[in-house]
C-alpha atoms as a PDB file:
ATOM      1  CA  UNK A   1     -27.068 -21.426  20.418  1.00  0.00           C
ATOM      2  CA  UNK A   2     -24.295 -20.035  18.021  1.00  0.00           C
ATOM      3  CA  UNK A   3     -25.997 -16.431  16.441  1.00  0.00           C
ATOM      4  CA  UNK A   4     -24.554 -15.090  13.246  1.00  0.00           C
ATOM      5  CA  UNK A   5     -23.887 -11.544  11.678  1.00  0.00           C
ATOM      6  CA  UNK A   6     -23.277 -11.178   8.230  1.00  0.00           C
ATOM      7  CA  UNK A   7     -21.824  -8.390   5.432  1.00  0.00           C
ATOM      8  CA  UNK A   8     -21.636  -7.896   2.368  1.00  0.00           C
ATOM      9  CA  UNK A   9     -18.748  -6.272   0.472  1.00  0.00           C
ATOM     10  CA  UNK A  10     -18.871  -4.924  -3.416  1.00  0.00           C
ATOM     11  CA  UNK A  11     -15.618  -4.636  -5.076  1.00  0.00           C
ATOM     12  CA  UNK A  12     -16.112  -2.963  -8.415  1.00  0.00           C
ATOM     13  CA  UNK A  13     -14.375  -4.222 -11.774  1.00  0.00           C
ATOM     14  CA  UNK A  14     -12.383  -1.370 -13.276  1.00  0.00           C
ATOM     15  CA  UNK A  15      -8.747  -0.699 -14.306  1.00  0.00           C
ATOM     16  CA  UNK A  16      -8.254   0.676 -10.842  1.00  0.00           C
ATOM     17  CA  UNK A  17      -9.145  -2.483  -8.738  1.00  0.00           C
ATOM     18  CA  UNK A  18      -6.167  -4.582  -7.977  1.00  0.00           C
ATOM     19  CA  UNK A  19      -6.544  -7.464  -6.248  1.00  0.00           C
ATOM     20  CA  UNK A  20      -3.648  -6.824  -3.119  1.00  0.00           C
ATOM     21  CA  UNK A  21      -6.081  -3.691  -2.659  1.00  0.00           C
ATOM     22  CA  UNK A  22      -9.365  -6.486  -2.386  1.00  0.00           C
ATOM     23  CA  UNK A  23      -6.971  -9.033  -0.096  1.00  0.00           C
ATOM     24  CA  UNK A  24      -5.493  -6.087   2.197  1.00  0.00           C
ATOM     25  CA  UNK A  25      -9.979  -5.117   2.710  1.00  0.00           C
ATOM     26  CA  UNK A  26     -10.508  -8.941   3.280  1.00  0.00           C
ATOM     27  CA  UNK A  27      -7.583  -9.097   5.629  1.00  0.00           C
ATOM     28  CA  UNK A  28      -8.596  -6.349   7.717  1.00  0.00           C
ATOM     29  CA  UNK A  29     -12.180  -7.753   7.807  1.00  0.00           C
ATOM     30  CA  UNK A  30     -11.001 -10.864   8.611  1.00  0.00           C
ATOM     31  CA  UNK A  31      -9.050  -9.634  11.978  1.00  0.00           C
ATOM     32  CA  UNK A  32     -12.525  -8.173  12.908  1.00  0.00           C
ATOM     33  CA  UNK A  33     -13.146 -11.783  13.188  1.00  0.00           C
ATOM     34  CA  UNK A  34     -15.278 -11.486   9.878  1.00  0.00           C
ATOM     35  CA  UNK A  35     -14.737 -15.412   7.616  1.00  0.00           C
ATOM     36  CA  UNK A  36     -15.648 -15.334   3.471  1.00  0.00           C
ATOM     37  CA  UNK A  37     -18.740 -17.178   3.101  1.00  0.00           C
ATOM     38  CA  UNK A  38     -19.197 -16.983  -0.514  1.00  0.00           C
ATOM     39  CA  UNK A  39     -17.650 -14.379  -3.338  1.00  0.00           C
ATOM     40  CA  UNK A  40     -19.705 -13.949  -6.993  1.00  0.00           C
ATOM     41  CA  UNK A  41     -18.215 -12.607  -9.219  1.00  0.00           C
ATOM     42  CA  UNK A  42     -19.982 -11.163 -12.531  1.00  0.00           C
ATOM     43  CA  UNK A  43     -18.143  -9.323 -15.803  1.00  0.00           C
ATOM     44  CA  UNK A  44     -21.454  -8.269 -16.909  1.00  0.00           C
ATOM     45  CA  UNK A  45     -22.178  -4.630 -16.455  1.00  0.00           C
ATOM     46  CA  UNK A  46     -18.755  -4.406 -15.023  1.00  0.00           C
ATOM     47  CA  UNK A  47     -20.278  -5.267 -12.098  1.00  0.00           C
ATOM     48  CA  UNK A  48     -17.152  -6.756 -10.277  1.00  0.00           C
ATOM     49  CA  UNK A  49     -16.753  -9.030  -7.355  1.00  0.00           C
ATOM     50  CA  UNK A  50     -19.297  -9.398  -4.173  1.00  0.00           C
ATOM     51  CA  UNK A  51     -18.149 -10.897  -0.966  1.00  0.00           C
ATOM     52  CA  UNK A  52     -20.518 -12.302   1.787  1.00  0.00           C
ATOM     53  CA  UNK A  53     -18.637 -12.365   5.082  1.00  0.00           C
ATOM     54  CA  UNK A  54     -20.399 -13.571   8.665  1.00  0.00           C
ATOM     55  CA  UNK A  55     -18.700 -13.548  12.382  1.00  0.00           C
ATOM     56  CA  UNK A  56     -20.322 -15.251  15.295  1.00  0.00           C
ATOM     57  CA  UNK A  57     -21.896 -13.270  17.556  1.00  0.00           C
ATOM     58  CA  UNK A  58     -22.000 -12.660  21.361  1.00  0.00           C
ATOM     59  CA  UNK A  59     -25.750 -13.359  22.593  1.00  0.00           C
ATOM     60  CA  UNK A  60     -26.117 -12.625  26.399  1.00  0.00           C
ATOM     61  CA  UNK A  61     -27.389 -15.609  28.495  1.00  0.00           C
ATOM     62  CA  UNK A  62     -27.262 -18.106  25.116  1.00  0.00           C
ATOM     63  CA  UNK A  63     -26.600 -22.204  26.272  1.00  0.00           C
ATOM     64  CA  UNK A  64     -25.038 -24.308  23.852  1.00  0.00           C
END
């Protein structure tokens, strides 16, 4: 049986966010074995961008 992690990354809109600074986080997540699931993204508040990521895990003794 396939078992799943997940995280959850917050990416604030401001002046200062660029997005090669967002794809070079994603990248590195994403040789951690981490996949995008989902991203929201929400201008009110200046909230910004939120990215759900989940990798497989390795369960001891698990049968497929």
């Amino acid at each position: 049986m396939k078992t799943f992690e997940y995280n959850i990354l917050s990416f604030p809109m401001t002046r200062k966010t660029i997005l090669s600074d967002m794809q070079a986080s994603l990248n590195e997540k994403g040789a951690d074995g981490w996949e995008v699931v989902s991203i929201s993204t929400s201008e009110f508040a200046n909230i910004g961008h939120t990215v759900f990521l989940k990798r497989e895990t390795t369960t001891i003794g698990a049968t497929e």
